[in-house]
C-alpha atoms as a PDB file:
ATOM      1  CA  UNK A   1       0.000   0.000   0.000  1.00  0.00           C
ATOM      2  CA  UNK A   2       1.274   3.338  -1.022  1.00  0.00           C
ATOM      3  CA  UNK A   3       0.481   6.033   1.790  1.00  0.00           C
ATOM      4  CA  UNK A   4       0.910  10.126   1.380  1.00  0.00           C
ATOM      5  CA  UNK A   5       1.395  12.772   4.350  1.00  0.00           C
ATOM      6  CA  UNK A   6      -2.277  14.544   4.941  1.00  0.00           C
ATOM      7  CA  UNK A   7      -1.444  17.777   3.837  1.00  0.00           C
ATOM      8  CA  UNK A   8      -2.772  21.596   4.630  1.00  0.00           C
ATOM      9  CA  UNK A   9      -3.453  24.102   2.094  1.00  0.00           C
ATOM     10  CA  UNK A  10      -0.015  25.230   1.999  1.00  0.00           C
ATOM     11  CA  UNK A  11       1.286  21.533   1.610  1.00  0.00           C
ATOM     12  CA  UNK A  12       2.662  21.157   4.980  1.00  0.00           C
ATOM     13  CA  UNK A  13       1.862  17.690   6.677  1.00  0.00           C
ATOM     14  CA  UNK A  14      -0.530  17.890   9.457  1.00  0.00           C
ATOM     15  CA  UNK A  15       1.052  14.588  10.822  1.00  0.00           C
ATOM     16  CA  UNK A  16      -2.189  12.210   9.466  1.00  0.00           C
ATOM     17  CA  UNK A  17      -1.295   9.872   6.348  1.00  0.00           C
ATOM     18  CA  UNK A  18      -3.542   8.518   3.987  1.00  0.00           C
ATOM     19  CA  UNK A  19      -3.400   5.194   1.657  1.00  0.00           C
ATOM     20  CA  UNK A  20      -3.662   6.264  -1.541  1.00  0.00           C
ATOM     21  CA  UNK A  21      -7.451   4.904  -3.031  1.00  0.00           C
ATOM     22  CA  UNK A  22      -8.782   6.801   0.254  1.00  0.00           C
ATOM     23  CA  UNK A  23      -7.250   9.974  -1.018  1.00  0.00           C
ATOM     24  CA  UNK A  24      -8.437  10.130  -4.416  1.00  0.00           C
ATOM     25  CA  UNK A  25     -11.677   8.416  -3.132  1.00  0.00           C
ATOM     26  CA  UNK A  26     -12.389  10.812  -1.074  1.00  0.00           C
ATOM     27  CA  UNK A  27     -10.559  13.909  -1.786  1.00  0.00           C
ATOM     28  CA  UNK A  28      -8.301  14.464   1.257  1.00  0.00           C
ATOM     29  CA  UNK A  29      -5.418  16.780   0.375  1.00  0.00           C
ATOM     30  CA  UNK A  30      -1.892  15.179  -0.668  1.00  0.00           C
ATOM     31  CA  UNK A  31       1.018  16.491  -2.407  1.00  0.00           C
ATOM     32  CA  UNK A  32       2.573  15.673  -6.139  1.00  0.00           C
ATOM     33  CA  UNK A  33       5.875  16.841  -8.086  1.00  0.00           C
ATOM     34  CA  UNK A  34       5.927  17.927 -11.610  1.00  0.00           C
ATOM     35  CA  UNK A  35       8.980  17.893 -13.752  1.00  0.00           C
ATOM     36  CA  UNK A  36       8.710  19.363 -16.993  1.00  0.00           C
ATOM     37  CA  UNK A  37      11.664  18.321 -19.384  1.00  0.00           C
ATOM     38  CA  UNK A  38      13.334  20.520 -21.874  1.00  0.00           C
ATOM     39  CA  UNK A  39      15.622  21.046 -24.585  1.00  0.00           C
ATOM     40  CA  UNK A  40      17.742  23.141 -27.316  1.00  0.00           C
ATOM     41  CA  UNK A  41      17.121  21.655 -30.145  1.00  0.00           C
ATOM     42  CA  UNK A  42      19.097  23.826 -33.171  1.00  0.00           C
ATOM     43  CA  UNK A  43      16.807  27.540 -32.632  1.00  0.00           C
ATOM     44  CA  UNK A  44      13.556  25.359 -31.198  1.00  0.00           C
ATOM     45  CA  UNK A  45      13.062  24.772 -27.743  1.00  0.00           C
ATOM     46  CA  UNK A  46      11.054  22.068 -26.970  1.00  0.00           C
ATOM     47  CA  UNK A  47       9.320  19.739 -23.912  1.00  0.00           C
ATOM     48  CA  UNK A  48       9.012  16.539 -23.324  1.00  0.00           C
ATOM     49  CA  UNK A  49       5.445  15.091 -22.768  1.00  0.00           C
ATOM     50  CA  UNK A  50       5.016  11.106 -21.783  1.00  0.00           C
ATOM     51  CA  UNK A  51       1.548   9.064 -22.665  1.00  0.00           C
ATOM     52  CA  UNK A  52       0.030   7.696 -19.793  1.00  0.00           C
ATOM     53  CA  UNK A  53      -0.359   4.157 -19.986  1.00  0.00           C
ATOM     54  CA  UNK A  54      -3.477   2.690 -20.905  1.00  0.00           C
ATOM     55  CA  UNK A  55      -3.745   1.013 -16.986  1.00  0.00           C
ATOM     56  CA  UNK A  56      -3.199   4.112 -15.120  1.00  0.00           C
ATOM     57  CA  UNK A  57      -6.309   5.012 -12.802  1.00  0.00           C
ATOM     58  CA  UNK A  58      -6.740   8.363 -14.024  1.00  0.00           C
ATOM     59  CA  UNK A  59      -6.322   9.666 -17.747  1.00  0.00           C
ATOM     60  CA  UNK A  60      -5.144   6.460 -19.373  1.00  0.00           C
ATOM     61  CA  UNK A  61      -3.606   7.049 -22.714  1.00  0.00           C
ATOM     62  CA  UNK A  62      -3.028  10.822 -22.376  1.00  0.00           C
ATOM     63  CA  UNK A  63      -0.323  13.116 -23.107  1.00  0.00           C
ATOM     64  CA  UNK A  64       1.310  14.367 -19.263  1.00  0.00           C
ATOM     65  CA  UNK A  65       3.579  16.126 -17.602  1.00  0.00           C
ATOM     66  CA  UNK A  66       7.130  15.115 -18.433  1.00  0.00           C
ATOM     67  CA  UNK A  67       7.732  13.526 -15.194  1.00  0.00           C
ATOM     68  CA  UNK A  68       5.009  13.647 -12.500  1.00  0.00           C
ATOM     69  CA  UNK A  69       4.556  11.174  -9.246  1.00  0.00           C
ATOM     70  CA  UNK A  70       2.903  11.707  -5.714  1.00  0.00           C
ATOM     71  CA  UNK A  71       5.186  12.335  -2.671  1.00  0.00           C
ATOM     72  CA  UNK A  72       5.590   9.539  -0.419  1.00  0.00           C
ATOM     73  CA  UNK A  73       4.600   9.906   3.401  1.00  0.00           C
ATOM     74  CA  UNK A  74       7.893  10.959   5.233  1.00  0.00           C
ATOM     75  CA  UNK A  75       8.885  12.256   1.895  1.00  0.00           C
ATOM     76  CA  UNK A  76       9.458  15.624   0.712  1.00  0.00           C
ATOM     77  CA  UNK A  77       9.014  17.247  -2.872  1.00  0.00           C
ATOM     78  CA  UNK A  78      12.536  17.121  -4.499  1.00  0.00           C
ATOM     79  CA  UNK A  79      13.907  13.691  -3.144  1.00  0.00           C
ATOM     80  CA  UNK A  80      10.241  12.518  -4.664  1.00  0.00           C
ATOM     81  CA  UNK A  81      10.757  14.556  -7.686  1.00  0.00           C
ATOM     82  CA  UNK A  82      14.348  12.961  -8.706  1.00  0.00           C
ATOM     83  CA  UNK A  83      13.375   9.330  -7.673  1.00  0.00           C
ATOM     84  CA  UNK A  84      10.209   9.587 -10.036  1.00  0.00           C
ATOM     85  CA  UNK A  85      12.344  10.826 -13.064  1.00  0.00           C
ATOM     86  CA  UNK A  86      14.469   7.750 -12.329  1.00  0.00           C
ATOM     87  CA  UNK A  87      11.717   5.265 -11.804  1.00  0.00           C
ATOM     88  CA  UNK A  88       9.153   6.970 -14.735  1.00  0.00           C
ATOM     89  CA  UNK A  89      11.688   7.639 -17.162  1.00  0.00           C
ATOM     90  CA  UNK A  90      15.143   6.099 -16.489  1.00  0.00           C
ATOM     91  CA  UNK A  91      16.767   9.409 -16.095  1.00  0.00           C
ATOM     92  CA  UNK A  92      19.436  10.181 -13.176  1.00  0.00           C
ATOM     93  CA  UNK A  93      19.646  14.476 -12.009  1.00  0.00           C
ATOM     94  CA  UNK A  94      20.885  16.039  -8.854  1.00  0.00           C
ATOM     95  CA  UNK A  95      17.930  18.882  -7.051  1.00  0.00           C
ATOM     96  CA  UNK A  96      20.282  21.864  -8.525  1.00  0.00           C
ATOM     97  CA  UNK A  97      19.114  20.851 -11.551  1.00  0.00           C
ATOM     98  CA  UNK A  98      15.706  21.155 -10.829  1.00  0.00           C
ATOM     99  CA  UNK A  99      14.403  25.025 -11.383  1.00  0.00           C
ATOM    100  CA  UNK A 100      11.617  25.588  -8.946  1.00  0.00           C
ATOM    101  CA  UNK A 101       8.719  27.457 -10.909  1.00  0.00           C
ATOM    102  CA  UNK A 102       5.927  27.739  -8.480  1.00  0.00           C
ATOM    103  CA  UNK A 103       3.260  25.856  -6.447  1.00  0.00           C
ATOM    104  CA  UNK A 104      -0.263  25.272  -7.187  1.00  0.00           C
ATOM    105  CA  UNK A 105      -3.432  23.951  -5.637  1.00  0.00           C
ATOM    106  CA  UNK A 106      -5.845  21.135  -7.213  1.00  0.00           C
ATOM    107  CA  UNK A 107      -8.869  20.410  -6.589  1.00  0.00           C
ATOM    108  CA  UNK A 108     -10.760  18.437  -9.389  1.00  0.00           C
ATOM    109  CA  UNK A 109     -13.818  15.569  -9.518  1.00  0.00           C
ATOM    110  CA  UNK A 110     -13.748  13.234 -12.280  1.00  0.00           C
ATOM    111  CA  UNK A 111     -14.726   9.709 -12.611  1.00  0.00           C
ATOM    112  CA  UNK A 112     -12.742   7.050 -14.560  1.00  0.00           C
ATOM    113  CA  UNK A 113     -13.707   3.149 -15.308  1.00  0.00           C
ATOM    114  CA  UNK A 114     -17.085   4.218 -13.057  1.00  0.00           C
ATOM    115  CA  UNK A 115     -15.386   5.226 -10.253  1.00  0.00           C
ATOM    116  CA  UNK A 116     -15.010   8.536  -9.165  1.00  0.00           C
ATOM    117  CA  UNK A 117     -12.218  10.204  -8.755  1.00  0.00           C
ATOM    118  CA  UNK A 118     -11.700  13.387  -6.156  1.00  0.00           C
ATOM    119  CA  UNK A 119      -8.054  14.983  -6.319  1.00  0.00           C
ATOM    120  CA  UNK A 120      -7.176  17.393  -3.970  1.00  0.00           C
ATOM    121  CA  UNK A 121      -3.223  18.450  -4.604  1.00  0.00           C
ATOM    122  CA  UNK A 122      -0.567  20.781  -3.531  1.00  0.00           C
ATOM    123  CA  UNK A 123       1.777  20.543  -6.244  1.00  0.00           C
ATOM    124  CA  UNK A 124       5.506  22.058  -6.478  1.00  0.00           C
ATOM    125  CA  UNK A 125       6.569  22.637 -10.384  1.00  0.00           C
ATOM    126  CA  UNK A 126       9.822  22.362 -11.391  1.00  0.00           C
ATOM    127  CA  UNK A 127      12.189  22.623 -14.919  1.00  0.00           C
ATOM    128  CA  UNK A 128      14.747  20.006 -16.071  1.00  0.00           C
ATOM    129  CA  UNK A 129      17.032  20.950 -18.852  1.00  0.00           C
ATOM    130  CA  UNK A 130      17.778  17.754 -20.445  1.00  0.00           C
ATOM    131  CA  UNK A 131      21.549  16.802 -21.147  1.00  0.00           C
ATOM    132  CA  UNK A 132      22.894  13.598 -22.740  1.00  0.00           C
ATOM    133  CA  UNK A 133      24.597  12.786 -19.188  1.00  0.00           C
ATOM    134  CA  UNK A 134      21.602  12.427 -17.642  1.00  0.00           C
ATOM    135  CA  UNK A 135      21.600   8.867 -19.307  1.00  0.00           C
ATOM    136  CA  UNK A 136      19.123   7.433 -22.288  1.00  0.00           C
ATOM    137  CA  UNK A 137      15.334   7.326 -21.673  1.00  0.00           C
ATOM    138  CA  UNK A 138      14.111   3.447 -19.954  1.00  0.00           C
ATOM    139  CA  UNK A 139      10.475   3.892 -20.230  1.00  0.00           C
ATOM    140  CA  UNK A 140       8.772   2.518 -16.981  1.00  0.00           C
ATOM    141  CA  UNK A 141       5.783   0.334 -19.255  1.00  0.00           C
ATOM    142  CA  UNK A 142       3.306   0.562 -16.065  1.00  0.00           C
ATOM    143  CA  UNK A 143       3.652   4.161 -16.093  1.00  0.00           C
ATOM    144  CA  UNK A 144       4.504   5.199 -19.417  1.00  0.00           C
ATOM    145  CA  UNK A 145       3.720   4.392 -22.823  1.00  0.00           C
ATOM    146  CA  UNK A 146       5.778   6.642 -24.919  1.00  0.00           C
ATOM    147  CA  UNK A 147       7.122  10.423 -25.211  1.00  0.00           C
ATOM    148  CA  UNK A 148       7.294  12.682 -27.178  1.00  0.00           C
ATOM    149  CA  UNK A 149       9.305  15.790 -27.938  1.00  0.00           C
ATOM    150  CA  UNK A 150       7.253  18.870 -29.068  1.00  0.00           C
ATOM    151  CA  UNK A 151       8.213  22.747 -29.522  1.00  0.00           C
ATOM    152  CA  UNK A 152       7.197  24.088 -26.691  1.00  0.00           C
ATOM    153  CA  UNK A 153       4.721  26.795 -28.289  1.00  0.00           C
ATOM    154  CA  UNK A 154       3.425  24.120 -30.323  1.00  0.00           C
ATOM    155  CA  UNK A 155       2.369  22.363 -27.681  1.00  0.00           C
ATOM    156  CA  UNK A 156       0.611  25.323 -25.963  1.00  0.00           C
ATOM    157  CA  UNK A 157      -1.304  25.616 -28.978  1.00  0.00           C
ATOM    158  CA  UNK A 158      -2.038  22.093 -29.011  1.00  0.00           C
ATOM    159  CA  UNK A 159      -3.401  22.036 -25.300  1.00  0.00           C
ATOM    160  CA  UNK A 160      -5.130  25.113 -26.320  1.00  0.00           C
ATOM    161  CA  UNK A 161      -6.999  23.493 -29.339  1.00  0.00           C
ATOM    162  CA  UNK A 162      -7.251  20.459 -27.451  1.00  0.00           C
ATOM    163  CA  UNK A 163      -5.887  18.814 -30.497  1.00  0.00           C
ATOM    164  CA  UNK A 164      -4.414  15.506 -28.911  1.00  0.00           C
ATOM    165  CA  UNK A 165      -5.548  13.423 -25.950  1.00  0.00           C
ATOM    166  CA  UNK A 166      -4.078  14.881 -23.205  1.00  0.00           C
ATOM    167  CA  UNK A 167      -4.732  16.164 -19.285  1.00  0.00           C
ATOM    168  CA  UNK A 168      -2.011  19.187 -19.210  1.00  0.00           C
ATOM    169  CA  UNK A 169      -3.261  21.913 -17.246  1.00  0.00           C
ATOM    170  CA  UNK A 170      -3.130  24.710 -19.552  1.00  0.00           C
ATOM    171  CA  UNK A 171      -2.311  27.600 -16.657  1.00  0.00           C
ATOM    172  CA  UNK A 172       0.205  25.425 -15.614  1.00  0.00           C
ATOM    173  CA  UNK A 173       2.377  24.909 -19.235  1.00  0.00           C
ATOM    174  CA  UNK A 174       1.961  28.759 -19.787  1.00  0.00           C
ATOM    175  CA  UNK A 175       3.912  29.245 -16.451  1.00  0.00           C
ATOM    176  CA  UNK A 176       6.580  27.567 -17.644  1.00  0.00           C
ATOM    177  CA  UNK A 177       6.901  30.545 -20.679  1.00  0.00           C
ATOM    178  CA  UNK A 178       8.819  32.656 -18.290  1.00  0.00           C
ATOM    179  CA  UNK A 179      11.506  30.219 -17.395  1.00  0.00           C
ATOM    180  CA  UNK A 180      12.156  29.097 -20.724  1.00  0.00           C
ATOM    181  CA  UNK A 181      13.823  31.339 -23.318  1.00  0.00           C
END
């Protein structure tokens, strides 16, 4: 069983844990880390999205985040961050190469295979420049289907247009405008 830290509306534990099917069942406030992956690529500068895989519990078979996991109980944001990039994608970074770019509150109901679905999430966003020394991408098949680079204003028009399955937050892609050049 997977359990997360009970968290305030700030994203500091209260001390309570939850399993995980009791948080999303019944929308009790945990934390998640987002990595979005970039790159130079000649004048383009582009992100990395990965498909969900088909048996994820929420938003099977959509375009994500570039890296993107739940924080562990006991855990905190950028040891969680760095262990999913490893795990999700096969990729090994250090926390100064994560670029903090702000935190933001969820709260969303949805309902996927008949069962509902309440998220409740204080999430910390970050930025990975991606380097070959980082290693090559090892797909994590339970997790992740495939990825995909894109140019990154491509993709926001993409989101935008909702013109591929995907569950990016739109707010939270064009945040990522002002730390990318």
């Amino acid at each position: 069983m997977e359990y997360f830290d009970i968290v305030d509306e700030n994203g500091f534990p209260t001390g309570e844990t939850v399993e995980r099917s009791h948080a999303h069942r019944y929308g009790i406030r945990h934390r998640t880390a987002h990595v979005w992956i970039f790159r130079k690529n000649g004048d383009r500068t582009e992100i990395l999205l990965q498909k969900r895989s088909e048996i994820k519990d929420s938003f099977p078979g959509c375009f994500d985040i570039s890296s993107a996991g739940h924080i562990p109980a006991g855990v905190d944001y950028l040891p969680s961050a760095l262990r999913e990039l490893e795990e999700e994608l096969g990729l090994t970074a250090t926390e100064d190469k994560l670029l903090y770019c702000g935190t933001k509150s969820v709260s969303e109901d949805n309902c996927f295979r008949g069962i509902p679905y309440h998220d409740r999430q204080v999430t910390k966003i970050f930025i990975l420049w991606y380097t070959p020394e980082m290693g090559e991408f090892r797909l994590q098949e339970e997790e992740v289907s495939e990825i995909r680079w894109m140019e990154f204003g491509e993709c926001i028009r993409s989101v935008r247009d909702n013109s591929f399955p995907n569950c990016i937050d739109l707010p939270e892609l064009e945040l990522l405008a002002q730390f990318v050049s």
